[in-house]
PDB file of N, CA and C in Angstrom:
ATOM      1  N   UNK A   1       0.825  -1.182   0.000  1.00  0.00           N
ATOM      2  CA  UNK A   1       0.000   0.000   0.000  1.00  0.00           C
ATOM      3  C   UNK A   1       0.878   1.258   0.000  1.00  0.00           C
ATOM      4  N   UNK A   2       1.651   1.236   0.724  1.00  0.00           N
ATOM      5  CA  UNK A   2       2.988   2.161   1.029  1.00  0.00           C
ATOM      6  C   UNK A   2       3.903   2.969  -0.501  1.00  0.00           C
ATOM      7  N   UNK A   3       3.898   1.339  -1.025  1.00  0.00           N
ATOM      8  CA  UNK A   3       5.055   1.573  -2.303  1.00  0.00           C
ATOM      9  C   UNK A   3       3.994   1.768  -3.522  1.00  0.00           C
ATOM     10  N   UNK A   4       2.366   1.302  -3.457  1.00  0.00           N
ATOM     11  CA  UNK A   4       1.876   1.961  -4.315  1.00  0.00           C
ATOM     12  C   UNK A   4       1.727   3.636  -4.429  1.00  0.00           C
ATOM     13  N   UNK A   5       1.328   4.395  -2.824  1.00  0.00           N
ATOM     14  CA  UNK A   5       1.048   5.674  -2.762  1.00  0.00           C
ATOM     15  C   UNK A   5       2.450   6.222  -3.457  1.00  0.00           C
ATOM     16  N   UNK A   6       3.421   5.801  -2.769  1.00  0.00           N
ATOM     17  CA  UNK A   6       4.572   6.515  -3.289  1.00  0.00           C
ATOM     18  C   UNK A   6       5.042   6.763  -4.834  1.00  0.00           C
ATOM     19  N   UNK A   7       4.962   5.416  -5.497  1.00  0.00           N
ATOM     20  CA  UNK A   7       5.024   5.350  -6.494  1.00  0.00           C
ATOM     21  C   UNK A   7       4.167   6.542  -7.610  1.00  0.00           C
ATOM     22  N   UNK A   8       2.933   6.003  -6.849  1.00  0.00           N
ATOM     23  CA  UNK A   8       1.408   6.960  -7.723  1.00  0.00           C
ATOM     24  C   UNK A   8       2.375   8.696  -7.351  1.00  0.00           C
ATOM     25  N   UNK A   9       2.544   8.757  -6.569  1.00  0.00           N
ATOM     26  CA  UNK A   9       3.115  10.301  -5.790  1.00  0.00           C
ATOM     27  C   UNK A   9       4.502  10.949  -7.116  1.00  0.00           C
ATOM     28  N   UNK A  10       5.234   9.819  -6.798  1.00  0.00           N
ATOM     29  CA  UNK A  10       6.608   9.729  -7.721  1.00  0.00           C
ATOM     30  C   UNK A  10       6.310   9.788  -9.492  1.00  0.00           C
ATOM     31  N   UNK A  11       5.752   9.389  -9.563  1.00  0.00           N
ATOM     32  CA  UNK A  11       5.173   8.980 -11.501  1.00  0.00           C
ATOM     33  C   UNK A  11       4.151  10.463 -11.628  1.00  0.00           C
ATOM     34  N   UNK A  12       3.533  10.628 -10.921  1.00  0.00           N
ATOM     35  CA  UNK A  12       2.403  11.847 -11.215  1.00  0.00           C
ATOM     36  C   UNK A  12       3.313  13.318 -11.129  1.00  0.00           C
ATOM     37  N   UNK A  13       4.339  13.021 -10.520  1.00  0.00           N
ATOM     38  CA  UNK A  13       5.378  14.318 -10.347  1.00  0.00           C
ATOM     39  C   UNK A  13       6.497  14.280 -11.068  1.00  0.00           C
ATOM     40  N   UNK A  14       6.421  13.142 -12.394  1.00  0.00           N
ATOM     41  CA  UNK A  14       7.253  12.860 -12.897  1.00  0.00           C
ATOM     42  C   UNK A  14       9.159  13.136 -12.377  1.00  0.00           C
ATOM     43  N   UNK A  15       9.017  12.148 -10.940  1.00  0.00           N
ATOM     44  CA  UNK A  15      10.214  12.766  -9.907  1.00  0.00           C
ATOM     45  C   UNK A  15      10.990  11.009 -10.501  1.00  0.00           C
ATOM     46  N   UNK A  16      10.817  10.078 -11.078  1.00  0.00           N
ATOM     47  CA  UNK A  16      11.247   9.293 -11.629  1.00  0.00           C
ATOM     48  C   UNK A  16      12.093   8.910 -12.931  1.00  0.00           C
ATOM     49  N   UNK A  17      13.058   8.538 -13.333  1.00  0.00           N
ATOM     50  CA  UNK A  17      13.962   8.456 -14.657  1.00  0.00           C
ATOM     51  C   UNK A  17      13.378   7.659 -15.673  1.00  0.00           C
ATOM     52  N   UNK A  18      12.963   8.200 -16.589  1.00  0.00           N
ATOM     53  CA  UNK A  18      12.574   7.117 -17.320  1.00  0.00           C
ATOM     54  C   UNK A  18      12.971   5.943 -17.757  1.00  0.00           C
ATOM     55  N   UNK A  19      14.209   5.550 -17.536  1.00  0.00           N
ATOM     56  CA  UNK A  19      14.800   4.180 -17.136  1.00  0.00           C
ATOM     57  C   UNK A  19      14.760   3.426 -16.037  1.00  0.00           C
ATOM     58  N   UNK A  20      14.110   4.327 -15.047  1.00  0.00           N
ATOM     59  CA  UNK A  20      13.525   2.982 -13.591  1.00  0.00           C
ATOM     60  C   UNK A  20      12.678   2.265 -13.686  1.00  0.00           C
ATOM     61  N   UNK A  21      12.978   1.182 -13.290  1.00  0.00           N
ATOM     62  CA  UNK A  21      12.118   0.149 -13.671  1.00  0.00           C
ATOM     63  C   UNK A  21      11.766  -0.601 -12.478  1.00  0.00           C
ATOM     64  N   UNK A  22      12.238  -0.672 -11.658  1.00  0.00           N
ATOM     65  CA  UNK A  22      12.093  -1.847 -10.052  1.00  0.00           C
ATOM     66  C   UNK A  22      10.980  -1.124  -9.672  1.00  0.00           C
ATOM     67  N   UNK A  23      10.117  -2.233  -9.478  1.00  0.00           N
ATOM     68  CA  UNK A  23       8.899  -1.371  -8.289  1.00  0.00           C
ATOM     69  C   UNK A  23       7.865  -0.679  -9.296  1.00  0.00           C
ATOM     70  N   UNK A  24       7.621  -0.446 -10.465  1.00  0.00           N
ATOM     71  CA  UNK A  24       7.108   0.355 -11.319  1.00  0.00           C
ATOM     72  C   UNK A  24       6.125  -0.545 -12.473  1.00  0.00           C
ATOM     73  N   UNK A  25       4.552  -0.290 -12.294  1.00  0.00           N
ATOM     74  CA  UNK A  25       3.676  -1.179 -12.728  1.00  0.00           C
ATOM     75  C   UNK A  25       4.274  -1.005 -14.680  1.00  0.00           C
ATOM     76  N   UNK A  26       4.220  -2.119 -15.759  1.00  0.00           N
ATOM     77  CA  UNK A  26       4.584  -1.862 -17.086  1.00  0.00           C
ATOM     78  C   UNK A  26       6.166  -1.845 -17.319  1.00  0.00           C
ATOM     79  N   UNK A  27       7.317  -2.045 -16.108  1.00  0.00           N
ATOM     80  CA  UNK A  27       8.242  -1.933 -16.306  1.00  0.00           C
ATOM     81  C   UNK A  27       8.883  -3.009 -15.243  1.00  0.00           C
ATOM     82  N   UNK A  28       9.718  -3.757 -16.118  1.00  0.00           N
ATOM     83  CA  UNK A  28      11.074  -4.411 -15.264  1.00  0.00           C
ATOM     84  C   UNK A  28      11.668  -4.981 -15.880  1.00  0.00           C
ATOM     85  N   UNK A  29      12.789  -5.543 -15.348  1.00  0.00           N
ATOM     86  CA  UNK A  29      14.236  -5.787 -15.497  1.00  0.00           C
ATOM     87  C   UNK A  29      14.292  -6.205 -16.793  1.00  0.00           C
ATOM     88  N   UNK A  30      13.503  -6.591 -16.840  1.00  0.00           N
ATOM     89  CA  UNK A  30      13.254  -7.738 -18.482  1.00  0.00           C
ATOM     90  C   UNK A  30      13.620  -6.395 -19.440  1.00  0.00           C
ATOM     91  N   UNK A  31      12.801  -5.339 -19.319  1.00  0.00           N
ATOM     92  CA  UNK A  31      12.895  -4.010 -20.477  1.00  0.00           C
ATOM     93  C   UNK A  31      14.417  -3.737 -20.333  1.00  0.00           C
ATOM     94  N   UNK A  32      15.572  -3.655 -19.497  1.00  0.00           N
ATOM     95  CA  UNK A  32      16.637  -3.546 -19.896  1.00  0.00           C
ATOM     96  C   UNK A  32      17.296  -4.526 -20.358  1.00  0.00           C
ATOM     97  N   UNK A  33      17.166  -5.886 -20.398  1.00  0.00           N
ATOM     98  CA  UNK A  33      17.504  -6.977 -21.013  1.00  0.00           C
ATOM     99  C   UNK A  33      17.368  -6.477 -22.301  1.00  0.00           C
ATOM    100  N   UNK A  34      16.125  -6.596 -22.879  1.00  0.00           N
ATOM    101  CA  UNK A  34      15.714  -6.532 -24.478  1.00  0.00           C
ATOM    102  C   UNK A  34      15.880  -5.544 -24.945  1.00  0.00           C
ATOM    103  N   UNK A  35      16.574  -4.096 -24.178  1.00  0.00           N
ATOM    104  CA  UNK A  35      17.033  -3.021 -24.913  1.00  0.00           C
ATOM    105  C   UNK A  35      18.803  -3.306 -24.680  1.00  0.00           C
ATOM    106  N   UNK A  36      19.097  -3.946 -23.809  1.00  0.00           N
ATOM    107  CA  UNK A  36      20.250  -4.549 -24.384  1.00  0.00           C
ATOM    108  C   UNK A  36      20.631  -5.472 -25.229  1.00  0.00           C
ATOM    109  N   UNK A  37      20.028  -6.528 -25.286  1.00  0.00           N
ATOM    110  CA  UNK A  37      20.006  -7.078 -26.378  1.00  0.00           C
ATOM    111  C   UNK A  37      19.867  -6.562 -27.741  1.00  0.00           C
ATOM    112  N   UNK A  38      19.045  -5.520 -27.860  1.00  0.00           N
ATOM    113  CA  UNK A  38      18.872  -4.466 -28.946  1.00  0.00           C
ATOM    114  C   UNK A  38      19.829  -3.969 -29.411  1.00  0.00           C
ATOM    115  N   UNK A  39      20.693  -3.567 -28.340  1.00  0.00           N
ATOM    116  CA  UNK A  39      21.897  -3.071 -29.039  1.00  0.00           C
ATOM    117  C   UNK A  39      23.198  -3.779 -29.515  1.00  0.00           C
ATOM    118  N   UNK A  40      23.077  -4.570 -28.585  1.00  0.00           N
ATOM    119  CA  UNK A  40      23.870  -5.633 -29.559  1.00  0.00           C
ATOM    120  C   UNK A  40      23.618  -6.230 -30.272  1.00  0.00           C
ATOM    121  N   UNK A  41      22.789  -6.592 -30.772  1.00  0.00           N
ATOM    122  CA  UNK A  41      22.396  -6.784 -32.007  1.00  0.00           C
ATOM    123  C   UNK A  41      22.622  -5.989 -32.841  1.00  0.00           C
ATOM    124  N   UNK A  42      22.072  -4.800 -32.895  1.00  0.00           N
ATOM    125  CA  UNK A  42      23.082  -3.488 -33.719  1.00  0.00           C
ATOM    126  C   UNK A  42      24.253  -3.292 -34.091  1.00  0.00           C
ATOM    127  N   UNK A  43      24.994  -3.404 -32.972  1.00  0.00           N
ATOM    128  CA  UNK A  43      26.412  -3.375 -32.665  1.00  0.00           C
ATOM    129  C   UNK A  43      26.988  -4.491 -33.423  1.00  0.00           C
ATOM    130  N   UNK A  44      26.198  -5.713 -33.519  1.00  0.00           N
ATOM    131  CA  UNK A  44      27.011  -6.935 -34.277  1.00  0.00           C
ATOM    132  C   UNK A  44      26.790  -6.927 -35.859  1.00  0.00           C
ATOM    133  N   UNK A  45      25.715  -6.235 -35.787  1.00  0.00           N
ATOM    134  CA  UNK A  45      25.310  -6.251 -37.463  1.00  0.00           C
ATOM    135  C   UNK A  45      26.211  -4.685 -38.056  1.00  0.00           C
ATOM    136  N   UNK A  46      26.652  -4.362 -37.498  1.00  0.00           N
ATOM    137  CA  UNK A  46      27.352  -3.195 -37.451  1.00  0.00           C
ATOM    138  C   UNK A  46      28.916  -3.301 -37.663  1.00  0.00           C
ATOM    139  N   UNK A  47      29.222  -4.174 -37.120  1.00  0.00           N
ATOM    140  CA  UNK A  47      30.609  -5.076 -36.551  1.00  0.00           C
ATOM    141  C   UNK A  47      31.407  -4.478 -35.321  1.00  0.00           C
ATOM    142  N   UNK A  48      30.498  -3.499 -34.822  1.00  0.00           N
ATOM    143  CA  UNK A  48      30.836  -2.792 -33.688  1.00  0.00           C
ATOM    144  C   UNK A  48      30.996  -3.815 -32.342  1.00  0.00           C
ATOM    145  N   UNK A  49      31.702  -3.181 -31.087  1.00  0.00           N
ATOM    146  CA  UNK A  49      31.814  -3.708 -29.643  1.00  0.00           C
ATOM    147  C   UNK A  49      30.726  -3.258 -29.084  1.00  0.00           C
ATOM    148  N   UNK A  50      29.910  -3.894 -28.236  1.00  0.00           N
ATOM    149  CA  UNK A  50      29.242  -3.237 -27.065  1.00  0.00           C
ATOM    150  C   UNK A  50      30.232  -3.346 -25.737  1.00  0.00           C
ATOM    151  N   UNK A  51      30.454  -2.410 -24.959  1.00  0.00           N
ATOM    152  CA  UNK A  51      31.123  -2.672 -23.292  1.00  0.00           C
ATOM    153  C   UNK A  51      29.768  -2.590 -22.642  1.00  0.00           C
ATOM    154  N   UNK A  52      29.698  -3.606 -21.480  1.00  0.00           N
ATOM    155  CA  UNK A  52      28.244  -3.325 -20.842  1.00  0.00           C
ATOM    156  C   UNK A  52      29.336  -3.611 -18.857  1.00  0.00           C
ATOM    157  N   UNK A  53      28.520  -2.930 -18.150  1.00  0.00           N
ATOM    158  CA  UNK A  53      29.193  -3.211 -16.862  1.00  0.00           C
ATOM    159  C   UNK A  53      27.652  -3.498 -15.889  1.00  0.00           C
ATOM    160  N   UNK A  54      28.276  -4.438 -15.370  1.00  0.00           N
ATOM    161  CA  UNK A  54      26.793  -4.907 -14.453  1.00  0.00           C
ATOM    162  C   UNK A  54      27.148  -4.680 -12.848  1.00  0.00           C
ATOM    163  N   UNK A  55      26.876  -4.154 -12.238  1.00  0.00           N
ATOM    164  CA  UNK A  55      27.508  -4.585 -10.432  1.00  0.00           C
ATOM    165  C   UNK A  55      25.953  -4.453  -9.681  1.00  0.00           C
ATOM    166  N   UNK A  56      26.273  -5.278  -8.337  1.00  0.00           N
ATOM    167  CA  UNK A  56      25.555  -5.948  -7.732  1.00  0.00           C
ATOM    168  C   UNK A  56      25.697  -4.832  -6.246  1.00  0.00           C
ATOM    169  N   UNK A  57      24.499  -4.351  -5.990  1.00  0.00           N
ATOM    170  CA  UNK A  57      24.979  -3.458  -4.583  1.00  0.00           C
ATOM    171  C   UNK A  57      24.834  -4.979  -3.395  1.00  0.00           C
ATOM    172  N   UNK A  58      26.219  -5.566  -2.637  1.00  0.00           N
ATOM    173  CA  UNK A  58      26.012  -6.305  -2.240  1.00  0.00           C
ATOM    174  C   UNK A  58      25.161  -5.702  -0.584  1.00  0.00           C
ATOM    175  N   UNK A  59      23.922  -6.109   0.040  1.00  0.00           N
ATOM    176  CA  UNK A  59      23.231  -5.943   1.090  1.00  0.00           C
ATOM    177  C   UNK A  59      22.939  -4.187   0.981  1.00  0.00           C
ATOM    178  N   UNK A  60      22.441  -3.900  -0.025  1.00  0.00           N
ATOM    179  CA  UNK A  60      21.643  -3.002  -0.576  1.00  0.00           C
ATOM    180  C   UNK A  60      20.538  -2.532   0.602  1.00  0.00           C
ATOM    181  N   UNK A  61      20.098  -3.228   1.178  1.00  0.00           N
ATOM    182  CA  UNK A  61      19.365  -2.726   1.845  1.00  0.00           C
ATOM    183  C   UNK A  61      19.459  -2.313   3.039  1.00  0.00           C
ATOM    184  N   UNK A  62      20.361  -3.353   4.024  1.00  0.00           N
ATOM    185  CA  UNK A  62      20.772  -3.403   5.049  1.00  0.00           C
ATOM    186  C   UNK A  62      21.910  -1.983   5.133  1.00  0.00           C
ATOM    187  N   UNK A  63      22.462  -1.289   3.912  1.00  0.00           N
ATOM    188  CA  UNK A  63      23.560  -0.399   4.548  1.00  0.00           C
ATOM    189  C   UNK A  63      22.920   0.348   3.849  1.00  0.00           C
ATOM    190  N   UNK A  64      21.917   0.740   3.260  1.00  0.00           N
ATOM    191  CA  UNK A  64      21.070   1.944   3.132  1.00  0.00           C
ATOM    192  C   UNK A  64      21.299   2.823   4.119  1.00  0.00           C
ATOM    193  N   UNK A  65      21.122   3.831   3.528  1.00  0.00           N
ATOM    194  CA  UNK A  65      21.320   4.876   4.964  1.00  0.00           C
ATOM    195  C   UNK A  65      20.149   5.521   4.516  1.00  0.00           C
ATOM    196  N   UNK A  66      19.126   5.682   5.716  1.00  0.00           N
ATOM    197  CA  UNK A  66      17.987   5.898   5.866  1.00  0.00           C
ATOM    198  C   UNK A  66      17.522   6.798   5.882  1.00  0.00           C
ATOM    199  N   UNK A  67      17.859   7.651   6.453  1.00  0.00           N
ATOM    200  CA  UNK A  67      18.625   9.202   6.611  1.00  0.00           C
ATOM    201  C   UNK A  67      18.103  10.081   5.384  1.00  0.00           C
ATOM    202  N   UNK A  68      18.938   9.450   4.538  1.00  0.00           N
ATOM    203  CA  UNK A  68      19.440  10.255   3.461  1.00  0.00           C
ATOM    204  C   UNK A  68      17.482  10.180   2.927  1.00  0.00           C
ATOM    205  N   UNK A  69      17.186   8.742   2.547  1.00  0.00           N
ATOM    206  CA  UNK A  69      16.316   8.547   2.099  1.00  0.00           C
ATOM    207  C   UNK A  69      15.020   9.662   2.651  1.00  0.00           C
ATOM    208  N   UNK A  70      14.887   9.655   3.560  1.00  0.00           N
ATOM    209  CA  UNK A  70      14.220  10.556   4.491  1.00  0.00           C
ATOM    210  C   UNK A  70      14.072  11.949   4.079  1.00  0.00           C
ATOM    211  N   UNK A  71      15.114  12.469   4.021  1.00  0.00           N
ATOM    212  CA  UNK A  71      15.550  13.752   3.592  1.00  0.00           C
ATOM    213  C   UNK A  71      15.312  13.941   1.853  1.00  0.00           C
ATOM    214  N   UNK A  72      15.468  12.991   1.697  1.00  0.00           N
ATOM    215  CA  UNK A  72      15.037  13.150   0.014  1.00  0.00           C
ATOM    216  C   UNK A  72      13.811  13.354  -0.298  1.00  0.00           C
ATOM    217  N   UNK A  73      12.970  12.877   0.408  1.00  0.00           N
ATOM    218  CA  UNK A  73      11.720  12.602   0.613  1.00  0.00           C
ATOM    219  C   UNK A  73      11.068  14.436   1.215  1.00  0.00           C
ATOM    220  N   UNK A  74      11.630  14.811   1.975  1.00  0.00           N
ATOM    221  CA  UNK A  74      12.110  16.166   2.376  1.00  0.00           C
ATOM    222  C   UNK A  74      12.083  16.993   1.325  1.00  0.00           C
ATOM    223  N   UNK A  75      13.065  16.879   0.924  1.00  0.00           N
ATOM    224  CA  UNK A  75      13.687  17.243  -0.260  1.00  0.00           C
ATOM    225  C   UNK A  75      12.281  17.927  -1.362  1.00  0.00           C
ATOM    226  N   UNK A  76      11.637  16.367  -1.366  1.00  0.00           N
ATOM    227  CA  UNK A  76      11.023  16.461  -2.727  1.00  0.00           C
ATOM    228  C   UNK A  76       9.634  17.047  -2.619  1.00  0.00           C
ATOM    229  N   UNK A  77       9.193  17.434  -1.010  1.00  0.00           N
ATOM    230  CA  UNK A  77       8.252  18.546  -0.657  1.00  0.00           C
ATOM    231  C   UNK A  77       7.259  17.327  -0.274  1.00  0.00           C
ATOM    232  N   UNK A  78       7.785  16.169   0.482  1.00  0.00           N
ATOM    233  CA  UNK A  78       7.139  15.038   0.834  1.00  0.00           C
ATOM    234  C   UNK A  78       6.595  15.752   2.394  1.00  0.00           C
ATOM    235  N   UNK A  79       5.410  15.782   2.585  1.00  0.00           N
ATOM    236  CA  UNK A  79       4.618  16.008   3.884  1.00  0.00           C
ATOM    237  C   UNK A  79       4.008  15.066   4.338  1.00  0.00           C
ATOM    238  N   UNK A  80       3.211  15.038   5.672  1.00  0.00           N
ATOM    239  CA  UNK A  80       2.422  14.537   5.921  1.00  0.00           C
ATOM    240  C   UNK A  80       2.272  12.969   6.501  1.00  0.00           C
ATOM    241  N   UNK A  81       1.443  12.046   6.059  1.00  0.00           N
ATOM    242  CA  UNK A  81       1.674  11.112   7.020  1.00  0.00           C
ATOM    243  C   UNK A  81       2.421  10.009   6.168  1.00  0.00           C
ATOM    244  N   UNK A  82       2.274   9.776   4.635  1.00  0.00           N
ATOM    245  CA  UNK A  82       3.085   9.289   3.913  1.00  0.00           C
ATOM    246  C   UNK A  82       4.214   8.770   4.096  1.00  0.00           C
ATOM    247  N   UNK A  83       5.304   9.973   4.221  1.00  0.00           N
ATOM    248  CA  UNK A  83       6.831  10.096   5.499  1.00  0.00           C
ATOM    249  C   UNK A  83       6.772   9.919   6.530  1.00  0.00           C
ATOM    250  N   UNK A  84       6.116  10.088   7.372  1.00  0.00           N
ATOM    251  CA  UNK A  84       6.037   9.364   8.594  1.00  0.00           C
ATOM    252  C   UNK A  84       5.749   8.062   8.771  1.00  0.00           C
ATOM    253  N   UNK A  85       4.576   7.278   8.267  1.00  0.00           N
ATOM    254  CA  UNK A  85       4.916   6.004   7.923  1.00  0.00           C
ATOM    255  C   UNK A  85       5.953   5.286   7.085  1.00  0.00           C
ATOM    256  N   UNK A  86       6.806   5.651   6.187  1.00  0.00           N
ATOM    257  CA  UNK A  86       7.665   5.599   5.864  1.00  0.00           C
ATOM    258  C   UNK A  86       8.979   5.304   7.139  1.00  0.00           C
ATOM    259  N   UNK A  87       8.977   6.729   7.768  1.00  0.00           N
ATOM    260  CA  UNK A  87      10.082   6.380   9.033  1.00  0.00           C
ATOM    261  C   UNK A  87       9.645   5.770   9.631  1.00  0.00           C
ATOM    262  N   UNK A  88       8.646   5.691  10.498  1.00  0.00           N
ATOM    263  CA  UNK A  88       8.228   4.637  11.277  1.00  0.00           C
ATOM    264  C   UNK A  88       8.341   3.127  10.663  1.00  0.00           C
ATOM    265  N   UNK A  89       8.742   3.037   9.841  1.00  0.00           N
ATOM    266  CA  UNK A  89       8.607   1.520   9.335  1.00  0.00           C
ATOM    267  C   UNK A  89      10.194   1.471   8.795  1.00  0.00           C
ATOM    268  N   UNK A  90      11.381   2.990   8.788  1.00  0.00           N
ATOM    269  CA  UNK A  90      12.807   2.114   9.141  1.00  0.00           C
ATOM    270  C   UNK A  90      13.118   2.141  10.120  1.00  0.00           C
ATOM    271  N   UNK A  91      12.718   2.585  11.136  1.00  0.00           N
ATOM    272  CA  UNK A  91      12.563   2.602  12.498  1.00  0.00           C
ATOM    273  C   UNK A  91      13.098   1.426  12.808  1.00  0.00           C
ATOM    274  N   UNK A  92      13.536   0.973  13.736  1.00  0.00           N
ATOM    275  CA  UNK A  92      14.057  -0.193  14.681  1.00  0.00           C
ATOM    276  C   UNK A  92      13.333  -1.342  14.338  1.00  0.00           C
ATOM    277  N   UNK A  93      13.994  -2.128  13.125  1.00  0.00           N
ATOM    278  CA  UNK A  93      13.823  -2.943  12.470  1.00  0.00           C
ATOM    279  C   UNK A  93      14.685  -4.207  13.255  1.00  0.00           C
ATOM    280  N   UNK A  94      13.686  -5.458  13.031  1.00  0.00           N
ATOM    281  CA  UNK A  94      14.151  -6.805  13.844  1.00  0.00           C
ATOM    282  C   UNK A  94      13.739  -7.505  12.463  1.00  0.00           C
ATOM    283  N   UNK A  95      15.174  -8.519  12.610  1.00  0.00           N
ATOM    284  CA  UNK A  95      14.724  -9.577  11.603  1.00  0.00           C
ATOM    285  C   UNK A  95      15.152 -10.879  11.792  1.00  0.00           C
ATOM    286  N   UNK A  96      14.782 -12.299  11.481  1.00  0.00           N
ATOM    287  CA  UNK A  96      15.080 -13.251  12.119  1.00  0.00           C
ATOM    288  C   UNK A  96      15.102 -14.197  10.440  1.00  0.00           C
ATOM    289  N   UNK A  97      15.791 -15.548  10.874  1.00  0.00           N
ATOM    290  CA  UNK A  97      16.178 -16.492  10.029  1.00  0.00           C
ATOM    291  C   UNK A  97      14.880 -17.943   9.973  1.00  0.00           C
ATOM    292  N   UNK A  98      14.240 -18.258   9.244  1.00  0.00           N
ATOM    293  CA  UNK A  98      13.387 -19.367   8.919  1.00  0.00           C
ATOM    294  C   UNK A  98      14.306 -20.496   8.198  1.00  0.00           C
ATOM    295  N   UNK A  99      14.452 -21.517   8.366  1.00  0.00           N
ATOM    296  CA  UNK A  99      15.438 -22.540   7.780  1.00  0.00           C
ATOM    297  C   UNK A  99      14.368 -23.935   8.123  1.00  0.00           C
ATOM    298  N   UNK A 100      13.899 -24.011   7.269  1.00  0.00           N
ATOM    299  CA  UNK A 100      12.529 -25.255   7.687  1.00  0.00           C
ATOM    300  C   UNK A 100      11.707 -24.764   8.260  1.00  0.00           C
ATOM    301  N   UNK A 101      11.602 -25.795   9.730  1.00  0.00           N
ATOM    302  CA  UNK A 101      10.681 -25.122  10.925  1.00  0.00           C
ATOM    303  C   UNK A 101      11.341 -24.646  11.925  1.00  0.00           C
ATOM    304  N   UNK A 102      12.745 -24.343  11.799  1.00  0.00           N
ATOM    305  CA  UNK A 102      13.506 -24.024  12.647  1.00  0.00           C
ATOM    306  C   UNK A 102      13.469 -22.585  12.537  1.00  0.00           C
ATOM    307  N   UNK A 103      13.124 -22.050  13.649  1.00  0.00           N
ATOM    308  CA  UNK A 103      13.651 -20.338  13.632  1.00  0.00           C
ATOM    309  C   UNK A 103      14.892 -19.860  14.599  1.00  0.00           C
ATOM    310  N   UNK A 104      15.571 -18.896  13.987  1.00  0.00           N
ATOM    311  CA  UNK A 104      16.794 -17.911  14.809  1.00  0.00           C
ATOM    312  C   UNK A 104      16.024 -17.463  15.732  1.00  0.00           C
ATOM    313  N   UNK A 105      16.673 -16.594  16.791  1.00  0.00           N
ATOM    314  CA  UNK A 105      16.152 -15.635  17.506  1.00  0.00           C
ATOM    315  C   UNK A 105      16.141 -14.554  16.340  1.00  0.00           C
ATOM    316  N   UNK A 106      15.528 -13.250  16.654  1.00  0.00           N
ATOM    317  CA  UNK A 106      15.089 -12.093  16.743  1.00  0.00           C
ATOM    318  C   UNK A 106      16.289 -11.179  16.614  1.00  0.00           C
ATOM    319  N   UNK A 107      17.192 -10.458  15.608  1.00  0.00           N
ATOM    320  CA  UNK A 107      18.066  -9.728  15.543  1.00  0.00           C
ATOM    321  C   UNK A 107      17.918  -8.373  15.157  1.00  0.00           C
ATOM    322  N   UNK A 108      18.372  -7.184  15.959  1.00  0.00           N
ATOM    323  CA  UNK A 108      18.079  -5.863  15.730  1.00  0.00           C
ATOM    324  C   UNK A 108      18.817  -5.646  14.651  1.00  0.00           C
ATOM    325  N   UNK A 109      18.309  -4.700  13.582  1.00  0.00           N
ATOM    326  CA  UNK A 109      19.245  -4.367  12.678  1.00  0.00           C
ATOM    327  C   UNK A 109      19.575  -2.723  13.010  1.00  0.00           C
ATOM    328  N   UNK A 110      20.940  -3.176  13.140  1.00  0.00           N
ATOM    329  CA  UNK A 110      21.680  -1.746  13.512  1.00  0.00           C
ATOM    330  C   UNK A 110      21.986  -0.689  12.124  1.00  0.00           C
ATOM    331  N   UNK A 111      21.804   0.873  12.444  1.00  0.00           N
ATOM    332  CA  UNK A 111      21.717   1.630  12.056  1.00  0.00           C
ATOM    333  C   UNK A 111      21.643   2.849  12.225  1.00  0.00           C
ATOM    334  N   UNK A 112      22.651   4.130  11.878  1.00  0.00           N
ATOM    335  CA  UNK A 112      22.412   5.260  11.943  1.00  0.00           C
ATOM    336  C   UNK A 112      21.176   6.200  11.628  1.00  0.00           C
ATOM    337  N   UNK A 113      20.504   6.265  12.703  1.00  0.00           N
ATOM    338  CA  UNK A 113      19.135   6.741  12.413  1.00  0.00           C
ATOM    339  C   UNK A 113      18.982   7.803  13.537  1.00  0.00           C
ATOM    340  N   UNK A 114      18.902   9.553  12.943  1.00  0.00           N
ATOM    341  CA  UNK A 114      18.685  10.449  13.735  1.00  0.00           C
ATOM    342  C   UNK A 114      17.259  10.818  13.361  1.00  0.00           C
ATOM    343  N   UNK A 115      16.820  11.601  14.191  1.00  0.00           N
ATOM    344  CA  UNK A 115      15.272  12.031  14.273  1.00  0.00           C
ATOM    345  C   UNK A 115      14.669  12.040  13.239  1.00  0.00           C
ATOM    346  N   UNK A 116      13.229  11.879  12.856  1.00  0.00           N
ATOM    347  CA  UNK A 116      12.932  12.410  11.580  1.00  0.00           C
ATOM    348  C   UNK A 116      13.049  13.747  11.293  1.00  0.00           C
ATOM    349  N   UNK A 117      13.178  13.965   9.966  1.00  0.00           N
ATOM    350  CA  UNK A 117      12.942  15.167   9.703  1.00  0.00           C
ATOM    351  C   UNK A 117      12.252  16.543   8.995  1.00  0.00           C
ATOM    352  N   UNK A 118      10.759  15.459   9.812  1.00  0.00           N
ATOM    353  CA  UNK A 118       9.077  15.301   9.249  1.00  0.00           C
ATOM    354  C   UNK A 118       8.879  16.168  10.604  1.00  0.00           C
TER     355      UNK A 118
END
């Protein structure tokens, strides 16, 4: 519900690249596949090189800095309760391990997180 409002918020304010694709109804990963593929294909019928570079943000989420996100959100003339549910939900986050029926305990995920700034 969260990532639809935002989204609807983000696309209607055209505050999005027209190459994002994660999270975005009509678009994913697949559309940069087949526009890469596109070009190489070009490129070969061409007799040209393509260079392509791929990297992986390893734990992308976990070293997010939240902060920032927050403030962007700030930034982008984000009010109201939107952002606040938003922080409240990176707020002091616990997460635990499922492996069968076996569960971990309960682990805080640590993080630099100063006040909102809502």
């Amino acid at each position: 519900m969260v990532n639809d409002r935002l989204v609807h918020v983000l696309e209607s304010r055209n505050l999005l690249s027209e190459v994002q694709c994660g999270f975005r109804k009509d678009h994913s990963t697949l559309d940069h596949l087949v526009k890469l593929e596109t070009i190489i294909k070009k490129a070969f019928a061409r007799k040209k090189q393509v260079l392509a570079v791929f990297f992986d943000l390893e734990k992308a989420y976990d070293t997010t800095w939240r902060y920032r996100i927050l403030k962007n959100l700030f930034d982008l003339d984000f009010r109201g309760r939107l952002p606040m549910i938003i922080s409240n939900f990176l707020k002091d986050r616990h997460f635990g391990v499922k492996a069968e029926k076996a569960f971990s305990p309960s682990y805080h995920q640590k993080t630099v997180f100063p006040k909102a700034v809502f």
